[in-house]
C-alpha atoms as a PDB file:
ATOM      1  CA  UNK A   1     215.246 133.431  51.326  1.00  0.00           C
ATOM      2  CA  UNK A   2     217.613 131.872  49.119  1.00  0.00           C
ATOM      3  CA  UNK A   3     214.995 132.227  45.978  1.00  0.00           C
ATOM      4  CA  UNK A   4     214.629 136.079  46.756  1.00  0.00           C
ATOM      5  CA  UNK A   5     218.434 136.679  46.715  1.00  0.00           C
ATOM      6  CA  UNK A   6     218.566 134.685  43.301  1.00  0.00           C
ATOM      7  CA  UNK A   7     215.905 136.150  41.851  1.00  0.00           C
ATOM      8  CA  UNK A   8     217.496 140.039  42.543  1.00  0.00           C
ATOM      9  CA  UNK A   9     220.469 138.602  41.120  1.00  0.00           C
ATOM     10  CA  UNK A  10     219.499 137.555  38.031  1.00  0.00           C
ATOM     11  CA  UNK A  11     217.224 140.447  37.613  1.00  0.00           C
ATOM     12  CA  UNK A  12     220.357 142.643  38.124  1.00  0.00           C
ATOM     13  CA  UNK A  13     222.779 140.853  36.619  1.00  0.00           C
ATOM     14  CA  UNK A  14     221.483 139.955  33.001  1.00  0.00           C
ATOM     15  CA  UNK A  15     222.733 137.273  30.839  1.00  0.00           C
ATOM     16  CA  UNK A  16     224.796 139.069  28.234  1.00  0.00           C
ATOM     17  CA  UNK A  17     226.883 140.719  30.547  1.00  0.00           C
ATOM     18  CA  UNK A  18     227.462 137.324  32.385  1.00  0.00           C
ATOM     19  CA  UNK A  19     228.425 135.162  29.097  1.00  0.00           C
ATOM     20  CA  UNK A  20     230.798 138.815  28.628  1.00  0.00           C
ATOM     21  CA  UNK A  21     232.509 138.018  31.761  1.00  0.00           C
ATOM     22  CA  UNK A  22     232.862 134.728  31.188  1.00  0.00           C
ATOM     23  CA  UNK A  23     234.304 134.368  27.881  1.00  0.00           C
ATOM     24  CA  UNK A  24     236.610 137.701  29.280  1.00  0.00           C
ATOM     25  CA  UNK A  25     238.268 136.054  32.498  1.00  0.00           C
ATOM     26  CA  UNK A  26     238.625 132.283  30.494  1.00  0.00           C
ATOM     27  CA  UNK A  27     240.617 134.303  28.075  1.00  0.00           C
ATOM     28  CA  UNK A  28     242.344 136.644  30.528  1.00  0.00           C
ATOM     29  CA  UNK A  29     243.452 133.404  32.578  1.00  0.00           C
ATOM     30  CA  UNK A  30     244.730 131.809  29.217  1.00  0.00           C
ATOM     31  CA  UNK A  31     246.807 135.313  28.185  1.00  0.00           C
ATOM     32  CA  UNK A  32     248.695 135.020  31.883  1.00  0.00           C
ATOM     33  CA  UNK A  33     249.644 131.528  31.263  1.00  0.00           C
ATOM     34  CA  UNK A  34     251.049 131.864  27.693  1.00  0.00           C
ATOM     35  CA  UNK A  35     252.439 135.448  29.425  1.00  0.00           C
ATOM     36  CA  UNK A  36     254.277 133.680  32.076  1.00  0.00           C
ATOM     37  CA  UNK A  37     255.193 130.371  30.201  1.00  0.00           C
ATOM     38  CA  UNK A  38     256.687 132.625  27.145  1.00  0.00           C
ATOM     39  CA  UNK A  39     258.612 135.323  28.843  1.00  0.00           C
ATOM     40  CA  UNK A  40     258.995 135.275  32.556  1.00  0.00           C
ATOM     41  CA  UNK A  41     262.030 132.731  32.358  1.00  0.00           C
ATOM     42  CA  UNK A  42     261.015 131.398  35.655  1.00  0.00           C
ATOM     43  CA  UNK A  43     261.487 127.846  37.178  1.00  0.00           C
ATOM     44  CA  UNK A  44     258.258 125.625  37.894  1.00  0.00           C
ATOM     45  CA  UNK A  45     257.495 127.601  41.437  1.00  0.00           C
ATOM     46  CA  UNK A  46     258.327 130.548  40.609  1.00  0.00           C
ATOM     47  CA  UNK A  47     256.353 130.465  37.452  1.00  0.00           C
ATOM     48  CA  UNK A  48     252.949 129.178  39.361  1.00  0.00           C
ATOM     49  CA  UNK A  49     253.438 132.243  41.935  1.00  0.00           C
ATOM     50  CA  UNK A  50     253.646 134.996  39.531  1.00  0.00           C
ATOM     51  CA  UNK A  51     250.817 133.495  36.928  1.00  0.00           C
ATOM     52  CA  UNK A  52     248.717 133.574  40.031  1.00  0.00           C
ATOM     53  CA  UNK A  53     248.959 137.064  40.378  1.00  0.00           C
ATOM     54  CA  UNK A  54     249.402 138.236  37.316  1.00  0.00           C
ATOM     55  CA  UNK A  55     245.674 135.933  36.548  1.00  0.00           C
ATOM     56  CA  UNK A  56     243.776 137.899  38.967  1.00  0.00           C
ATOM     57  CA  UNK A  57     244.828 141.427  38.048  1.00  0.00           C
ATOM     58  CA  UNK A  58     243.949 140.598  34.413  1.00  0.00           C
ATOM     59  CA  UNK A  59     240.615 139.223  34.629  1.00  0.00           C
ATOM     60  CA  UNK A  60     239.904 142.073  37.316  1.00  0.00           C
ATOM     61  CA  UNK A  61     240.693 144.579  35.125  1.00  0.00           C
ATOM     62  CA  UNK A  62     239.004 142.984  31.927  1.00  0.00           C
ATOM     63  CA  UNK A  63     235.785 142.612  34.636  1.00  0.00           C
ATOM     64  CA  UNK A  64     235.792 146.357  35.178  1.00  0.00           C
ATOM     65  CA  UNK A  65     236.060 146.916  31.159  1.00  0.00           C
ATOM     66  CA  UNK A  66     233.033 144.278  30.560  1.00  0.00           C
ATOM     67  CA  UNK A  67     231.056 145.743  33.539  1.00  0.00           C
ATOM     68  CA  UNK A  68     231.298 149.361  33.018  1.00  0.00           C
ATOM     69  CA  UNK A  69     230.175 148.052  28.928  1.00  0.00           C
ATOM     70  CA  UNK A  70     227.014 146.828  30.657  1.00  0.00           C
ATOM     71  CA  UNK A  71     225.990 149.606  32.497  1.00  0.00           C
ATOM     72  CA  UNK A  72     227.673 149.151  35.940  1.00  0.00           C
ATOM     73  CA  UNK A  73     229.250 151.971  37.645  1.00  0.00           C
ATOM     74  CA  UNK A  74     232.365 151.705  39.704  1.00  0.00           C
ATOM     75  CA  UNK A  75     231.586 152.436  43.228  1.00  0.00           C
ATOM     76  CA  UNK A  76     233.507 156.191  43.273  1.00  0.00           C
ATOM     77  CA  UNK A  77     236.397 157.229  45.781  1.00  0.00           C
ATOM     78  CA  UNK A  78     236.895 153.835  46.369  1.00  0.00           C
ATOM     79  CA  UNK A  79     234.209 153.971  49.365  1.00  0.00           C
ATOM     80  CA  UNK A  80     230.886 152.256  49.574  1.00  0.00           C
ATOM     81  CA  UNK A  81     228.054 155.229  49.344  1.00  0.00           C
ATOM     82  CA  UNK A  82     226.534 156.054  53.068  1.00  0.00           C
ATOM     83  CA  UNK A  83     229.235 153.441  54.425  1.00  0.00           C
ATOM     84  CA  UNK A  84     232.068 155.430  55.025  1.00  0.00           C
ATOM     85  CA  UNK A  85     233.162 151.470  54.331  1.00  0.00           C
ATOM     86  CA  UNK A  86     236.649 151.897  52.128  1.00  0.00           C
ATOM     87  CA  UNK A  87     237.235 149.310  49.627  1.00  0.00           C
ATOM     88  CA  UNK A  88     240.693 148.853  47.506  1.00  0.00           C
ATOM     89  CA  UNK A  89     239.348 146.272  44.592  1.00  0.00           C
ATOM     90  CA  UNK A  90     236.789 147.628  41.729  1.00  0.00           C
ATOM     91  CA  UNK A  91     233.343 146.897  42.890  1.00  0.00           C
ATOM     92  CA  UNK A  92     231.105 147.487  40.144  1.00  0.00           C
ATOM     93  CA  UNK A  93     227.070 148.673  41.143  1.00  0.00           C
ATOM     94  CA  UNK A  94     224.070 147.561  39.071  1.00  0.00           C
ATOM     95  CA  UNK A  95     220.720 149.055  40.021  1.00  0.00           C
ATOM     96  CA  UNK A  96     217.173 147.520  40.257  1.00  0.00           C
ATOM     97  CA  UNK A  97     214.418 149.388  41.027  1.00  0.00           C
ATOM     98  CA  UNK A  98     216.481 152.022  43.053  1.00  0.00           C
ATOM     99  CA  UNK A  99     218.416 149.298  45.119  1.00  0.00           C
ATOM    100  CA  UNK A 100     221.736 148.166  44.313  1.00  0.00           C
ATOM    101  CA  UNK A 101     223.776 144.864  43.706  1.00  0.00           C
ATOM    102  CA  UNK A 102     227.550 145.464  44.063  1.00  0.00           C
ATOM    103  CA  UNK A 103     229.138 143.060  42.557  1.00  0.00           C
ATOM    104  CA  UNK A 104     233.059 142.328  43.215  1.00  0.00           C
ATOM    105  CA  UNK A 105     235.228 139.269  41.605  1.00  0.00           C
ATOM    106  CA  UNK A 106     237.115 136.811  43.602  1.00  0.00           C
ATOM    107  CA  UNK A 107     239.405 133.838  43.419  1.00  0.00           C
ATOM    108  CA  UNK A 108     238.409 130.387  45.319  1.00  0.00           C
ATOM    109  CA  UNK A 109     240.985 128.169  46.002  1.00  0.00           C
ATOM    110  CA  UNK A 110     238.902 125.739  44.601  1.00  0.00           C
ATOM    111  CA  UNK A 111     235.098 125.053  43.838  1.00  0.00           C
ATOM    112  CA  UNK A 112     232.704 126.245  46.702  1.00  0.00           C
ATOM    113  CA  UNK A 113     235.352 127.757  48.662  1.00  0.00           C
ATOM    114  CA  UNK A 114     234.835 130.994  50.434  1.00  0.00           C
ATOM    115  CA  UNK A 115     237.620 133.465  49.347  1.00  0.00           C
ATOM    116  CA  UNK A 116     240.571 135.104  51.539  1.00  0.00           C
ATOM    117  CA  UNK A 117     239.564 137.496  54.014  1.00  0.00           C
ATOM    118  CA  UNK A 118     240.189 141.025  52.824  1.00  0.00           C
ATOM    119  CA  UNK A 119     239.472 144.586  53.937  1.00  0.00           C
ATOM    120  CA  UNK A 120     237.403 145.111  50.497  1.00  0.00           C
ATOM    121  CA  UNK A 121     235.755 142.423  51.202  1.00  0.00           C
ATOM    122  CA  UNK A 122     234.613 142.663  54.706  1.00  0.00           C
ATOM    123  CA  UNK A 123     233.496 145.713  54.153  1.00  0.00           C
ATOM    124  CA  UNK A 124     231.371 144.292  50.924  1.00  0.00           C
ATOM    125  CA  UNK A 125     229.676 141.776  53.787  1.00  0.00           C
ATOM    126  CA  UNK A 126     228.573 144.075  55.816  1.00  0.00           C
ATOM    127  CA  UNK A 127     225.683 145.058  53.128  1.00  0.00           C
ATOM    128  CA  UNK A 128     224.385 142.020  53.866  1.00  0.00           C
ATOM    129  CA  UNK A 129     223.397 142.112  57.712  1.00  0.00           C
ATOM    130  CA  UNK A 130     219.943 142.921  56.894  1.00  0.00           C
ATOM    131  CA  UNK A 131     219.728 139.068  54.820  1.00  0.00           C
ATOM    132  CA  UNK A 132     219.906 137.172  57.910  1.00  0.00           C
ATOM    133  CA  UNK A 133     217.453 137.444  60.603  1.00  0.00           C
ATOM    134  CA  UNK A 134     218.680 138.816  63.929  1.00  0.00           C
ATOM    135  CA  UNK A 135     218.380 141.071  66.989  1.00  0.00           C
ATOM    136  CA  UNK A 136     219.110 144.946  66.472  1.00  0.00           C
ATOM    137  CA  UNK A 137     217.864 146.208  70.167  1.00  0.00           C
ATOM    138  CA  UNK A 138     219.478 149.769  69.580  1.00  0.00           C
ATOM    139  CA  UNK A 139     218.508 150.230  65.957  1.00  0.00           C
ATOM    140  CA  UNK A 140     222.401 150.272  64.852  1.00  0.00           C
ATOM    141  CA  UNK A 141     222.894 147.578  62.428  1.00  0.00           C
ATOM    142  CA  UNK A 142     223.450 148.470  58.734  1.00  0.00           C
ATOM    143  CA  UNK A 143     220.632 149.518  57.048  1.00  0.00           C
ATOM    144  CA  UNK A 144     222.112 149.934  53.321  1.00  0.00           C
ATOM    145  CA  UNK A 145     219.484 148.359  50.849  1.00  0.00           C
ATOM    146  CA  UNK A 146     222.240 147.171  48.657  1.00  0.00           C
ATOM    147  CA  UNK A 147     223.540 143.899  48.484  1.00  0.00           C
ATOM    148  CA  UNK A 148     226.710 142.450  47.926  1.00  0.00           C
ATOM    149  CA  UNK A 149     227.731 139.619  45.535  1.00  0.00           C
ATOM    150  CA  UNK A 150     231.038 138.335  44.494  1.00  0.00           C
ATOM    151  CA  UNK A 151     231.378 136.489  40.924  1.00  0.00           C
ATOM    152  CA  UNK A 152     233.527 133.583  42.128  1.00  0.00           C
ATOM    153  CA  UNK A 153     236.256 132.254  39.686  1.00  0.00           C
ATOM    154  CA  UNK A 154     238.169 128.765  40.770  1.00  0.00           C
ATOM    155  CA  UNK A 155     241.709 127.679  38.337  1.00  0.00           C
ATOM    156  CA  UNK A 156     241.821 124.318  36.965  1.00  0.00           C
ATOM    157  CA  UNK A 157     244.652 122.216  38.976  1.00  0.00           C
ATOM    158  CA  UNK A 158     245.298 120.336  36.218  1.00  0.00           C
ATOM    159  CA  UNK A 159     244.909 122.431  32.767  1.00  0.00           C
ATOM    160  CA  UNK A 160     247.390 125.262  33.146  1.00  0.00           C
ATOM    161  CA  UNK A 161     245.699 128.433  31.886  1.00  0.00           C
ATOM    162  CA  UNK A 162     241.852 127.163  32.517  1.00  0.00           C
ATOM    163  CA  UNK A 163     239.229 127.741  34.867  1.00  0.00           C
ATOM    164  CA  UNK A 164     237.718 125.214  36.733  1.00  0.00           C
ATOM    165  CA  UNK A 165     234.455 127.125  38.113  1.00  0.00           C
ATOM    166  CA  UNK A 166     233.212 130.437  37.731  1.00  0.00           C
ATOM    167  CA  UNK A 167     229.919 131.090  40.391  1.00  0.00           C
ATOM    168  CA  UNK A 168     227.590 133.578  41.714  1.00  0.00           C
ATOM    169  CA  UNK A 169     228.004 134.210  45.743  1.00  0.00           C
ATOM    170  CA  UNK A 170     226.767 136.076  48.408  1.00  0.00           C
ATOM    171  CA  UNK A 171     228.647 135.162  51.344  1.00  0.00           C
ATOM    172  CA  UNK A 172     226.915 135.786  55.125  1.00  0.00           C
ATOM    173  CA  UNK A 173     228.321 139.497  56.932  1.00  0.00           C
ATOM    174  CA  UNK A 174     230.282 137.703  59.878  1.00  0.00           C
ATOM    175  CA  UNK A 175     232.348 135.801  56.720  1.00  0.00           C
ATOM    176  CA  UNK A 176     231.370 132.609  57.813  1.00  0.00           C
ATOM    177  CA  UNK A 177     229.339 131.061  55.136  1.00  0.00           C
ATOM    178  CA  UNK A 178     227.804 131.280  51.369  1.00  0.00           C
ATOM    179  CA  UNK A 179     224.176 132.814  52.213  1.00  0.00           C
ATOM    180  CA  UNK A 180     224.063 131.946  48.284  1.00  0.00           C
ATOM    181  CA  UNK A 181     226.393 129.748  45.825  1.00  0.00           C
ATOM    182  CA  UNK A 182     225.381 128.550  42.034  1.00  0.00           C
ATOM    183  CA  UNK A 183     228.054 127.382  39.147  1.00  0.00           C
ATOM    184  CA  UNK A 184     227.316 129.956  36.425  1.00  0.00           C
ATOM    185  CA  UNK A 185     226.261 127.700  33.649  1.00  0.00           C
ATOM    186  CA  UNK A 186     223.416 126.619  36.567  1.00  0.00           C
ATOM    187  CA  UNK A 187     222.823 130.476  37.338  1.00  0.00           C
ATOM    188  CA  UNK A 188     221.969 131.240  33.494  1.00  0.00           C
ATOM    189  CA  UNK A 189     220.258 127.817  32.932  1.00  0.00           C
ATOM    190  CA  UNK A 190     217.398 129.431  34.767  1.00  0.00           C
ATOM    191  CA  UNK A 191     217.673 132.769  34.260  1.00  0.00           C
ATOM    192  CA  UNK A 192     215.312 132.758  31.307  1.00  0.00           C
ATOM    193  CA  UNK A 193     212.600 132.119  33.613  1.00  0.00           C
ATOM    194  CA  UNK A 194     213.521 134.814  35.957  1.00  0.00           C
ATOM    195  CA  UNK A 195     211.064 137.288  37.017  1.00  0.00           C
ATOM    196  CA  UNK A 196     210.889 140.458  39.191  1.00  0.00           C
ATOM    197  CA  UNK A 197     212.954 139.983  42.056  1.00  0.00           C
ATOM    198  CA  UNK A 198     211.171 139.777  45.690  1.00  0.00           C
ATOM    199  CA  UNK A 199     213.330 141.143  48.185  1.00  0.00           C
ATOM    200  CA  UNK A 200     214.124 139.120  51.666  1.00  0.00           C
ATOM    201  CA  UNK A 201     212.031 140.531  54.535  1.00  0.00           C
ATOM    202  CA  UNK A 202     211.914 139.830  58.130  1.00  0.00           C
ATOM    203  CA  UNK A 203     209.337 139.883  61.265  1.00  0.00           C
ATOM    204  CA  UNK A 204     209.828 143.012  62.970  1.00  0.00           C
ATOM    205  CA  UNK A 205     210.139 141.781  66.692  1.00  0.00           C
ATOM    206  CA  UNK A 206     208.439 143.793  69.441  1.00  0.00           C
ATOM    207  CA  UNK A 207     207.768 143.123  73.212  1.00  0.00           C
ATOM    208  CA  UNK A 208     205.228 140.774  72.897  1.00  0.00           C
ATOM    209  CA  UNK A 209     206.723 138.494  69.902  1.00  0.00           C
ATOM    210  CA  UNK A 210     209.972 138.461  70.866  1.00  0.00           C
ATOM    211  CA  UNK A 211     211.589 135.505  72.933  1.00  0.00           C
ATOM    212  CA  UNK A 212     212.495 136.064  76.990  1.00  0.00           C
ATOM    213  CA  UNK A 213     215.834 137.068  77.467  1.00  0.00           C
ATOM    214  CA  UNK A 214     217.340 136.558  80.952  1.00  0.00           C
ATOM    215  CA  UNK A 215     220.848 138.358  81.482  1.00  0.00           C
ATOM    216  CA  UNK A 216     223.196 136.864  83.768  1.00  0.00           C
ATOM    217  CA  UNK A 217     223.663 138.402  87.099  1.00  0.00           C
ATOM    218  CA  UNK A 218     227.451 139.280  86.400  1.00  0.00           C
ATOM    219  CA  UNK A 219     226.905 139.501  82.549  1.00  0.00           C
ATOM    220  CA  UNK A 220     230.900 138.514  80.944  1.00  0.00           C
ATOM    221  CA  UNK A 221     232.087 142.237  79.687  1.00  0.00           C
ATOM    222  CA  UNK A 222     231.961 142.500  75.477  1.00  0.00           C
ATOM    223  CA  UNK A 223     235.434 142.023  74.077  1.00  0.00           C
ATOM    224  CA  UNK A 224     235.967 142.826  70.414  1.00  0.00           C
ATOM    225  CA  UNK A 225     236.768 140.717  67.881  1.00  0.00           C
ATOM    226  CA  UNK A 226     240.220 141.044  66.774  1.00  0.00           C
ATOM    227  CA  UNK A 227     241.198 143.027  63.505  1.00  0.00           C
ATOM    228  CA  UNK A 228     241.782 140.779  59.959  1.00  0.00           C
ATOM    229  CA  UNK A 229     244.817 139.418  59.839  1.00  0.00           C
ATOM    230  CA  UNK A 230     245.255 140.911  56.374  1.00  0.00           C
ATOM    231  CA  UNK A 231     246.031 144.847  57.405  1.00  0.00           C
ATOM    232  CA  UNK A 232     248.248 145.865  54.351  1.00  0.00           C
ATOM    233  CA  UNK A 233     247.415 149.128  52.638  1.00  0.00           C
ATOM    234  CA  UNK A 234     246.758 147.959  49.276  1.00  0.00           C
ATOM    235  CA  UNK A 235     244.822 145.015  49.710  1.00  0.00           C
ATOM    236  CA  UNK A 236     246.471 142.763  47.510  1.00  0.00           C
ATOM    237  CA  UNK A 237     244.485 139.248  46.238  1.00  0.00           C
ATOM    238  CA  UNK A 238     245.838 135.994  46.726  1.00  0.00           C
ATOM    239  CA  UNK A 239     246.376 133.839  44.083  1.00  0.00           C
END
């Protein structure tokens, strides 16, 4: 499965926009630093905290410029089409073959690190229900054909204004795991010998394929999940 996500991937994503990106959030990352470092007047703390933030909301807005250069369209009214799902970061849709990838950017606390929780972002999972297998008894689980990627950019702990990583994700809808996770420079290495993407597909299971299921005789009642943690209004990235 992991071969069919990559291959839509890099068959959506195409290499000039990616070396764009990249050479457009290194030098976004370096502008905070000298921005901060030059100006702000700050102590050592206080200094690390607001280059953080100041970081991200550069390279996401030079990520929207560079996108929207390439072709992608910003997903309108801030709300993902036949969702209803509303999202408060700039998610940028390329599209293959009349499916989508939405791609967002995110920052890892460090390399192969799934990012803070987020409403944007839990709603961006939920695309991707129909990339693991699973039961849907009632026919009620998403059935959006896009799928949702995040390009993953890590800071360099030791180099002040330098990224350490910058990777292609796709991470699971229950936010658990990476379904998919490649360094960049590994992600373009072999995208020259890309070809047409096959998309994931999955056994349909009827009566007679699927397992026995045996409910208990005073079956537990469902209680929901709790709500994210994160709940302000504005959705604000952490550094």
């Amino acid at each position: 499965m992991s071969e069919n996500i990559k291959s839509l991937l890099q068959y959506a994503l195409h290499k000039e926009l990616l070396l764009d990106l990249e050479d457009r959030l290194k030098a976004e990352a370096v502008k905070a630093f000298e921005m901060v470092r030059d100006r702000a007047g700050l102590d050592k703390k206080r200094s690390r905290e607001l280059e953080g933030q100041a970081r991200f909301r550069m390279m996401e807005q030079g990520y929207e410029e560079v996108c929207t250069l390439h072709g992608g369209r910003l997903l309108e009214g801030g709300v993902i089409a036949a969702t209803g799902l509303k999202i408060f970061q700039p998610y940028m849709r390329f599209e293959v073959e009349a499916r989508g990838v939405i791609l967002g950017l995110a920052a890892m606390p460090e390399r192969k690190a799934i990012p803070i929780k987020n409403k944007s972002r839990l709603a961006g999972v939920a695309l991707n229900y129909h990339l693991a297998p699973g039961f849907d008894f009632d026919g009620t689980g998403p059935k959006v054909g896009d799928v949702f990627g995040l390009l993953l950019v890590s800071r360099d702990k030791e180099r002040a204004g330098s990224i350490d990583e910058i990777a292609v994700g796709i991470i699971n809808s229950a936010y658990s795991s990476f379904l998919f996770y490649e360094p960049l420079d590994k992600f373009l290495s072999d995208q020259d010998e890309a070809t047409t993407p096959t998309y994931p597909t999955f056994p349909v299971l009827n009566a007679s394929s699927a397992p026995a299921i045996k409910l208990k005789k005073a079956p537990t009642p469902f209680v929901p999940p709790e709500a994210p943690n994160r709940a302000d209004e504005h959705d604000q990235e952490a550094k």
